[in-house]
PDB file of N, CA and C in Angstrom:
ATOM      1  N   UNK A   1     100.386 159.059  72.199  1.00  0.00           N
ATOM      2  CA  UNK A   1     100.439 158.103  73.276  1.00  0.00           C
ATOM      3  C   UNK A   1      99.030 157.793  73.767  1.00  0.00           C
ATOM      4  N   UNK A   2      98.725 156.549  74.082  1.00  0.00           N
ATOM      5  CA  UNK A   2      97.493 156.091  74.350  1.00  0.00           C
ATOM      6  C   UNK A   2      97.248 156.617  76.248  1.00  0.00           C
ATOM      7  N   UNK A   3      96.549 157.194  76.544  1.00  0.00           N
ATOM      8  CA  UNK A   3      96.065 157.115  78.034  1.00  0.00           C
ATOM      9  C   UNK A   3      97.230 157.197  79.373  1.00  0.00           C
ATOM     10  N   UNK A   4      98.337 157.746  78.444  1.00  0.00           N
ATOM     11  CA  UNK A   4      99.290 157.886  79.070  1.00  0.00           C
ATOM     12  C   UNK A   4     100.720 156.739  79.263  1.00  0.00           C
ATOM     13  N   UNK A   5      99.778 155.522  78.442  1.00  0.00           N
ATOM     14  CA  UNK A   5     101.428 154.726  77.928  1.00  0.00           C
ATOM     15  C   UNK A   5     102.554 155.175  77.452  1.00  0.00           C
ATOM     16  N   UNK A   6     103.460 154.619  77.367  1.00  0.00           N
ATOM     17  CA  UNK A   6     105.022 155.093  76.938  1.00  0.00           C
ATOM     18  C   UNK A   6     105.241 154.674  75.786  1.00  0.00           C
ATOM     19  N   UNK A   7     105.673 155.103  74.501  1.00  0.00           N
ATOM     20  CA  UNK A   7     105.913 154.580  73.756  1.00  0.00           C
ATOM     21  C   UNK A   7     106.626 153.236  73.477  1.00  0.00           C
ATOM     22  N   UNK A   8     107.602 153.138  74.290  1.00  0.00           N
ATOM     23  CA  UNK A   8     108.158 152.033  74.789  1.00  0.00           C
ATOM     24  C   UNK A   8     107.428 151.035  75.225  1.00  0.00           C
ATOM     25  N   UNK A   9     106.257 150.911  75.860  1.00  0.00           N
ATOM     26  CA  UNK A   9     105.626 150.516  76.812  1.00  0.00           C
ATOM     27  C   UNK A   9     104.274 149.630  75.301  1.00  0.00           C
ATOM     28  N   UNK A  10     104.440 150.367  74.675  1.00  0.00           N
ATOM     29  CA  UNK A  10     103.339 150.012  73.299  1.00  0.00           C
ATOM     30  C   UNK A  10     104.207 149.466  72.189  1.00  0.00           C
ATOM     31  N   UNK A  11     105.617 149.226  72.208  1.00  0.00           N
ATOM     32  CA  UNK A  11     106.220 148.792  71.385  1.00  0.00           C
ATOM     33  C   UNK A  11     106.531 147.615  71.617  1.00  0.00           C
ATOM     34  N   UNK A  12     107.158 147.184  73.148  1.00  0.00           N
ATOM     35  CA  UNK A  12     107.100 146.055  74.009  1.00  0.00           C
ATOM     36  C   UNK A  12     105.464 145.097  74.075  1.00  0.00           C
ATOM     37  N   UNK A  13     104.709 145.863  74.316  1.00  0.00           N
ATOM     38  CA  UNK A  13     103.478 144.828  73.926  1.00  0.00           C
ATOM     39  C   UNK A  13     103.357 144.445  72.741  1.00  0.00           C
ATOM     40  N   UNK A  14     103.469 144.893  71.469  1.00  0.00           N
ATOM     41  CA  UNK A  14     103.391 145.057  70.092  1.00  0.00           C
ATOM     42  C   UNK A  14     103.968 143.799  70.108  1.00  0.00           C
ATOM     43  N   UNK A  15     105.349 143.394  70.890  1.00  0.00           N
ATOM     44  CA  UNK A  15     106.790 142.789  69.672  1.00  0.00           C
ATOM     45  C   UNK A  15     106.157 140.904  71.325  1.00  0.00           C
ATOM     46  N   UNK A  16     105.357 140.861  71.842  1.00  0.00           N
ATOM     47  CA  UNK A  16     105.667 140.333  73.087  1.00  0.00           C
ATOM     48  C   UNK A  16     104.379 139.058  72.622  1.00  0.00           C
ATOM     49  N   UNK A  17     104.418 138.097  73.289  1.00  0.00           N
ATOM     50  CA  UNK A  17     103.667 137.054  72.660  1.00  0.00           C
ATOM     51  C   UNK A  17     102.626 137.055  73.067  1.00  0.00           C
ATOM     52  N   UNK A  18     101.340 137.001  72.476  1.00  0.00           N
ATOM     53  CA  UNK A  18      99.956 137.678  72.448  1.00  0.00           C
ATOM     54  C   UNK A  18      99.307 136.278  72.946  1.00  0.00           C
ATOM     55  N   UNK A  19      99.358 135.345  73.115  1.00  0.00           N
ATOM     56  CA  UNK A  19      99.216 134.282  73.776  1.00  0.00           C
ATOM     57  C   UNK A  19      98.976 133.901  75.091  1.00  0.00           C
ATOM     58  N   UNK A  20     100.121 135.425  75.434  1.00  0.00           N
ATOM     59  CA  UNK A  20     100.383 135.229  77.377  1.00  0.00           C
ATOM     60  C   UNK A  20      98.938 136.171  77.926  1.00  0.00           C
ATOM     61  N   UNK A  21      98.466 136.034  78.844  1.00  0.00           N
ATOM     62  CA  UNK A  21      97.269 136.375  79.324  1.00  0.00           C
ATOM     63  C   UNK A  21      97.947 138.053  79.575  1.00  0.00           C
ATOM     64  N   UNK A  22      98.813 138.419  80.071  1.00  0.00           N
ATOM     65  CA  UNK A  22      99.339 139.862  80.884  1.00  0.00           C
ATOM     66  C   UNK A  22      99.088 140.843  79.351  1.00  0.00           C
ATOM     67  N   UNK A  23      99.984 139.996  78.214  1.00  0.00           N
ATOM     68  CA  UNK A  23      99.951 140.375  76.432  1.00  0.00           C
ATOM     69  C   UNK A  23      98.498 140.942  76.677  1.00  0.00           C
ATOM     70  N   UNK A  24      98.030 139.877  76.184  1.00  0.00           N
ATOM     71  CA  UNK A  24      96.212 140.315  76.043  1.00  0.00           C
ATOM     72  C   UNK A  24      95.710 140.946  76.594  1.00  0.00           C
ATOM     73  N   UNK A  25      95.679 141.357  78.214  1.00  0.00           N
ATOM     74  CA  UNK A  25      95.341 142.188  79.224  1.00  0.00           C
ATOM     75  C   UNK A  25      96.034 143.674  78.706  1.00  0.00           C
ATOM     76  N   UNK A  26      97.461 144.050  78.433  1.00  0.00           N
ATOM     77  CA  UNK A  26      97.815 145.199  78.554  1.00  0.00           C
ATOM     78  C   UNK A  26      97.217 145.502  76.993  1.00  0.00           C
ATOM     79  N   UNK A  27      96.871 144.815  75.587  1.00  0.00           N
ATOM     80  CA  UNK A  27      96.639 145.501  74.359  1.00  0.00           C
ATOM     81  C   UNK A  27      95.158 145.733  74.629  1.00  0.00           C
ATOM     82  N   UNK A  28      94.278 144.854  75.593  1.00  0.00           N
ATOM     83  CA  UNK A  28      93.160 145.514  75.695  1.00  0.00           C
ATOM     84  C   UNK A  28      92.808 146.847  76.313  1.00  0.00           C
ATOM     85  N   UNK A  29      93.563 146.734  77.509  1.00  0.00           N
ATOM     86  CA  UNK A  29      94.353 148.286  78.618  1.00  0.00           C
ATOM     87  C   UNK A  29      93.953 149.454  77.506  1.00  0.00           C
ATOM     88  N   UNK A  30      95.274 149.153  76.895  1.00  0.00           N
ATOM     89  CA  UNK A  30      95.594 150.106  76.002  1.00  0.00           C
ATOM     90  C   UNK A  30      94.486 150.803  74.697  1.00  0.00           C
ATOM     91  N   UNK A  31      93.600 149.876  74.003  1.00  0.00           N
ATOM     92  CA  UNK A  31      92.257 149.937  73.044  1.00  0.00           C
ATOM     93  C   UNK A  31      91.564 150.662  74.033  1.00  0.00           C
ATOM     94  N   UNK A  32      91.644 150.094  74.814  1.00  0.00           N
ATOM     95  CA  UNK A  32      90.382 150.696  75.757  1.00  0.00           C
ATOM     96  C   UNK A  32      90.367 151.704  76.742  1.00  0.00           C
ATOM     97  N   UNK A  33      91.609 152.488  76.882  1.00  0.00           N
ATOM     98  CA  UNK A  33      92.009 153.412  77.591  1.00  0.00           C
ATOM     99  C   UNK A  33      92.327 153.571  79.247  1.00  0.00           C
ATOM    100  N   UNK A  34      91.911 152.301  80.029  1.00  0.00           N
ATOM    101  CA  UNK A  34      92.202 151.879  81.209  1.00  0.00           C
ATOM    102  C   UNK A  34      93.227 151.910  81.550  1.00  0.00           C
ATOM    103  N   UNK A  35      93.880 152.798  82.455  1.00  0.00           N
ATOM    104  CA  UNK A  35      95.178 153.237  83.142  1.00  0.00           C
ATOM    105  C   UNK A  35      96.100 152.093  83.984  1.00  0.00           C
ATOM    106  N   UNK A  36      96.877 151.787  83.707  1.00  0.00           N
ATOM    107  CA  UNK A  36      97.961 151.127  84.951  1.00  0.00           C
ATOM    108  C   UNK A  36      97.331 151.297  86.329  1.00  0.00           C
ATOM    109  N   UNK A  37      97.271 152.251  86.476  1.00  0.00           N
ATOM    110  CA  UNK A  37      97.272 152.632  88.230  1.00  0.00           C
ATOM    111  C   UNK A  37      95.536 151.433  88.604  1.00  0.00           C
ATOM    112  N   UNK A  38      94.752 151.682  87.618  1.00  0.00           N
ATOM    113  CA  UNK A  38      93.508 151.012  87.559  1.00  0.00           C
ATOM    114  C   UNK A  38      93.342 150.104  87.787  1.00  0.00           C
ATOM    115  N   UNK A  39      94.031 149.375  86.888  1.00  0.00           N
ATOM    116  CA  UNK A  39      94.553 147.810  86.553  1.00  0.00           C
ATOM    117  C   UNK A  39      95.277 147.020  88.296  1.00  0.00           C
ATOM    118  N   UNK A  40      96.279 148.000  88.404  1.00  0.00           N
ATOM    119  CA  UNK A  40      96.959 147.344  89.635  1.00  0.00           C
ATOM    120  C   UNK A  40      95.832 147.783  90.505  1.00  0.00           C
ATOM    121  N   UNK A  41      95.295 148.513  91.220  1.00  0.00           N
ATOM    122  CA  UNK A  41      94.246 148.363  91.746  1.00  0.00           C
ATOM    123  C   UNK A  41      93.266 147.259  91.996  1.00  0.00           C
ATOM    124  N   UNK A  42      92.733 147.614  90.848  1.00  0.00           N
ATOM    125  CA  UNK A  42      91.545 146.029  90.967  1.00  0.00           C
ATOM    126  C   UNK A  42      92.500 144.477  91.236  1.00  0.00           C
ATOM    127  N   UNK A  43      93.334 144.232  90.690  1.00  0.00           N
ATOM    128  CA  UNK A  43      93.874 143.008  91.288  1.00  0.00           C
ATOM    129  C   UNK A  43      94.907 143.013  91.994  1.00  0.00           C
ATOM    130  N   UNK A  44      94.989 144.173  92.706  1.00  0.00           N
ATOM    131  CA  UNK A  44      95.880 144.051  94.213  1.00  0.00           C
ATOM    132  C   UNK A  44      97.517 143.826  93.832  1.00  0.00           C
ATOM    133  N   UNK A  45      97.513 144.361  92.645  1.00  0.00           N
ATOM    134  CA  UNK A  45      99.312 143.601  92.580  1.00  0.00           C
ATOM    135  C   UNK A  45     100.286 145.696  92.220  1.00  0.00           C
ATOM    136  N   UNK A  46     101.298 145.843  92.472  1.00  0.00           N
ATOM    137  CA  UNK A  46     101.860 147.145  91.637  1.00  0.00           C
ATOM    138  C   UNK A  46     101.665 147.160  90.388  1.00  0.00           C
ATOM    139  N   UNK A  47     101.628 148.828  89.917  1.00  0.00           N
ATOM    140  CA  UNK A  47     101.757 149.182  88.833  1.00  0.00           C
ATOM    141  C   UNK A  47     102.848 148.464  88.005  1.00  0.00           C
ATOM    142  N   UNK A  48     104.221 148.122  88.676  1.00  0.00           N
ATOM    143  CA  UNK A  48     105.391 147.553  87.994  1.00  0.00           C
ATOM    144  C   UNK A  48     105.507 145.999  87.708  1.00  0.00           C
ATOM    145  N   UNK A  49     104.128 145.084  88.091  1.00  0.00           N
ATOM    146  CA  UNK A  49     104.018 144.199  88.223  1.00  0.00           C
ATOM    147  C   UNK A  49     103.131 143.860  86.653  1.00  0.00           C
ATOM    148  N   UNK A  50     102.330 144.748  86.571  1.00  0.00           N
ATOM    149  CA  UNK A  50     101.436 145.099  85.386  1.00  0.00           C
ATOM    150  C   UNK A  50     101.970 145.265  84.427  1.00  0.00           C
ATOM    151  N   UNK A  51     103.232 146.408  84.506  1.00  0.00           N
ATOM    152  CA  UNK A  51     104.015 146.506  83.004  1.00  0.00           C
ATOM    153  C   UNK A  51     104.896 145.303  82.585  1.00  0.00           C
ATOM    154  N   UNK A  52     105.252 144.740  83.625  1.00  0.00           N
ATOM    155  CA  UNK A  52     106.290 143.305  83.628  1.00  0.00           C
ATOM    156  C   UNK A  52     104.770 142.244  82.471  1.00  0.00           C
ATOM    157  N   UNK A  53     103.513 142.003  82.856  1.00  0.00           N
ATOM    158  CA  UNK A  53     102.534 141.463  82.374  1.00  0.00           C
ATOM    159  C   UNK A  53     102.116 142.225  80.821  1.00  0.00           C
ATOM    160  N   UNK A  54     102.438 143.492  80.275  1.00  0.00           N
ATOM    161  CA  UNK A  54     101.771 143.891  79.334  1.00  0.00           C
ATOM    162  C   UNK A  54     103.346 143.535  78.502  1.00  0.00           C
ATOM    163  N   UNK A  55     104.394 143.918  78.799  1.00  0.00           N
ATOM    164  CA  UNK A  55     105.326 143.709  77.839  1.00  0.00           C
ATOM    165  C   UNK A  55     105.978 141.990  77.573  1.00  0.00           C
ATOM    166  N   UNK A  56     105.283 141.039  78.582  1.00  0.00           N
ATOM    167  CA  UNK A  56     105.694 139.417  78.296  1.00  0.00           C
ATOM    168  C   UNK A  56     106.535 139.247  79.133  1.00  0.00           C
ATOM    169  N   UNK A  57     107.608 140.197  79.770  1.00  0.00           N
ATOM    170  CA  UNK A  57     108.757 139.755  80.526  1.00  0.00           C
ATOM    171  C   UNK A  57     108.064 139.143  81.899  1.00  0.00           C
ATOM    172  N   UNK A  58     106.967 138.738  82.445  1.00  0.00           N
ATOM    173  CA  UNK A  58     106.303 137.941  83.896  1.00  0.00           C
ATOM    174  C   UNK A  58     104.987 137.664  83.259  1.00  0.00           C
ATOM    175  N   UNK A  59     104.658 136.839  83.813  1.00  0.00           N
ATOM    176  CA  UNK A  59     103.090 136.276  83.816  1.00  0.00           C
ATOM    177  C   UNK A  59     102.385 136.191  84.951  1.00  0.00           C
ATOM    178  N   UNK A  60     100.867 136.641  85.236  1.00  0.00           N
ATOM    179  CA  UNK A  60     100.360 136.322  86.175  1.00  0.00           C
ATOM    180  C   UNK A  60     100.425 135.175  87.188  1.00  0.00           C
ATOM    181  N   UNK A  61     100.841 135.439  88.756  1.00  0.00           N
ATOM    182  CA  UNK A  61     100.963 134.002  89.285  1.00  0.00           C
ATOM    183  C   UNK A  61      99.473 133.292  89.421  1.00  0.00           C
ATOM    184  N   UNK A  62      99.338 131.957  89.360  1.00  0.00           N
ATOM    185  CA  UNK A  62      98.392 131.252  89.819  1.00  0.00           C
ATOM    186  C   UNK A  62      97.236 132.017  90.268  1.00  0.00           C
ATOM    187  N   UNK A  63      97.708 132.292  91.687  1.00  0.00           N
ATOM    188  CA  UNK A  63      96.594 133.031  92.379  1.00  0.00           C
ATOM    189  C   UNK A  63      95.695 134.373  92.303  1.00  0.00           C
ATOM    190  N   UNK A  64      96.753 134.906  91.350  1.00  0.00           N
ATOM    191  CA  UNK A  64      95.639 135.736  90.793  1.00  0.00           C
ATOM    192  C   UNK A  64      95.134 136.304  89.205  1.00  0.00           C
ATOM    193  N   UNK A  65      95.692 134.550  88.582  1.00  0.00           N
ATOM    194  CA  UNK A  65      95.415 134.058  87.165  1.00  0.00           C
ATOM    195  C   UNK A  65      93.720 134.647  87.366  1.00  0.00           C
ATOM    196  N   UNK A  66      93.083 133.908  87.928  1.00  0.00           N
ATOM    197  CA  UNK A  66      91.462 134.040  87.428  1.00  0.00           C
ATOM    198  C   UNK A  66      90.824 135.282  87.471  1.00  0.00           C
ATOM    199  N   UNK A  67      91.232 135.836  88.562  1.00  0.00           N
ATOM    200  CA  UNK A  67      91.316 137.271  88.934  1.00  0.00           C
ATOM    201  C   UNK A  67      91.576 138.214  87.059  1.00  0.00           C
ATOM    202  N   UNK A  68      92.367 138.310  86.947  1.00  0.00           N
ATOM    203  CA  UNK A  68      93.202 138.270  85.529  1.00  0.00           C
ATOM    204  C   UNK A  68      92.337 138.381  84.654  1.00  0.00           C
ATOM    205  N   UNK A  69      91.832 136.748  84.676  1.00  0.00           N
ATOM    206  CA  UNK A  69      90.769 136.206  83.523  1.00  0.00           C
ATOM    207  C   UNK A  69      89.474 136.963  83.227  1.00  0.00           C
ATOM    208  N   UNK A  70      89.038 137.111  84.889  1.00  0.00           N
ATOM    209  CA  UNK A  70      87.839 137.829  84.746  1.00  0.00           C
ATOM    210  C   UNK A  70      87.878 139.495  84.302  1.00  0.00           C
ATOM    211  N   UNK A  71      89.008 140.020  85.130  1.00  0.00           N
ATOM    212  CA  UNK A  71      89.104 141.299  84.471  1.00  0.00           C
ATOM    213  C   UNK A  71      89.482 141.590  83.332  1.00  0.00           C
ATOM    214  N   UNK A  72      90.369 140.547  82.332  1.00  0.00           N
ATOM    215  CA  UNK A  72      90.550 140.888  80.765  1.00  0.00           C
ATOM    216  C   UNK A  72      89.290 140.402  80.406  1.00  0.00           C
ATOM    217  N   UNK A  73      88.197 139.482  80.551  1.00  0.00           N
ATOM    218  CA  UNK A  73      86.548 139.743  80.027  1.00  0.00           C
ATOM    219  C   UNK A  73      85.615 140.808  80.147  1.00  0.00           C
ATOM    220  N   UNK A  74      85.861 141.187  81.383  1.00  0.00           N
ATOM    221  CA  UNK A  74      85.597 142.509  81.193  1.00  0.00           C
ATOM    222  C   UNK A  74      85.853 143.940  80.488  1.00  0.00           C
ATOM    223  N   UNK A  75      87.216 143.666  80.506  1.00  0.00           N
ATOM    224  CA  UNK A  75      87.645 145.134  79.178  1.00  0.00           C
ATOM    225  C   UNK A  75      86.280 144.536  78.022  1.00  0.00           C
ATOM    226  N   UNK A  76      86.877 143.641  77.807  1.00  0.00           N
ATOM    227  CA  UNK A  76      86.851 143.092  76.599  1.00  0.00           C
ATOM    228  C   UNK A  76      85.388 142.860  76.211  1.00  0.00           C
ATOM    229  N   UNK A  77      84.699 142.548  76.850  1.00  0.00           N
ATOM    230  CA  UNK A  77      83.260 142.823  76.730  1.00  0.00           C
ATOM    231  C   UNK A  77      82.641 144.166  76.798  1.00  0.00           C
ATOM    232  N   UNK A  78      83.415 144.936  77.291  1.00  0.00           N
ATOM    233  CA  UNK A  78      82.168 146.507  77.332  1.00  0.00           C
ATOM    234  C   UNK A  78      82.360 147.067  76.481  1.00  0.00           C
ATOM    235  N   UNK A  79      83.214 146.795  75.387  1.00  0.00           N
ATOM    236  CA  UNK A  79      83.068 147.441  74.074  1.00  0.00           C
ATOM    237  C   UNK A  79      82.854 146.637  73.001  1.00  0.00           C
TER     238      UNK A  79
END
């Protein structure tokens, strides 16, 4: 298990459309070892709001799309 994901939780991102910004956010999460609890943190939303975003079933609202944006550039740049 990656950093404490669920197997479930890595199978659902796996099978979920990589297109959606939450997709891309939770497979970078996950490469990169950055925790849930982390994630909901920095952009102010629950942990259960995050897994709804890594497995496709919700998408970031509007308002804190850019928010989003900037923090999946960031995973995504420091390695």
């Amino acid at each position: 298990m990656i950093y404490g994901y669920s197997a479930r939780l890595i199978e659902l991102n796996k099978k979920a459309d990589v297109r959606l910004l939450g997709v891309r956010l939770g497979r970078a999460c996950m490469k990169n070892n950055v925790p849930v609890s982390l994630v909901a943190t920095k952009l102010g939303v629950s942990r259960q709001t995050i897994y709804n975003w890594f497995c496709g079933t919700h998408s970031p609202k509007p308002t804190v799309g850019r928010q989003v944006l900037a923090y999946y550039t960031t995973i995504t740049a420091s390695k």
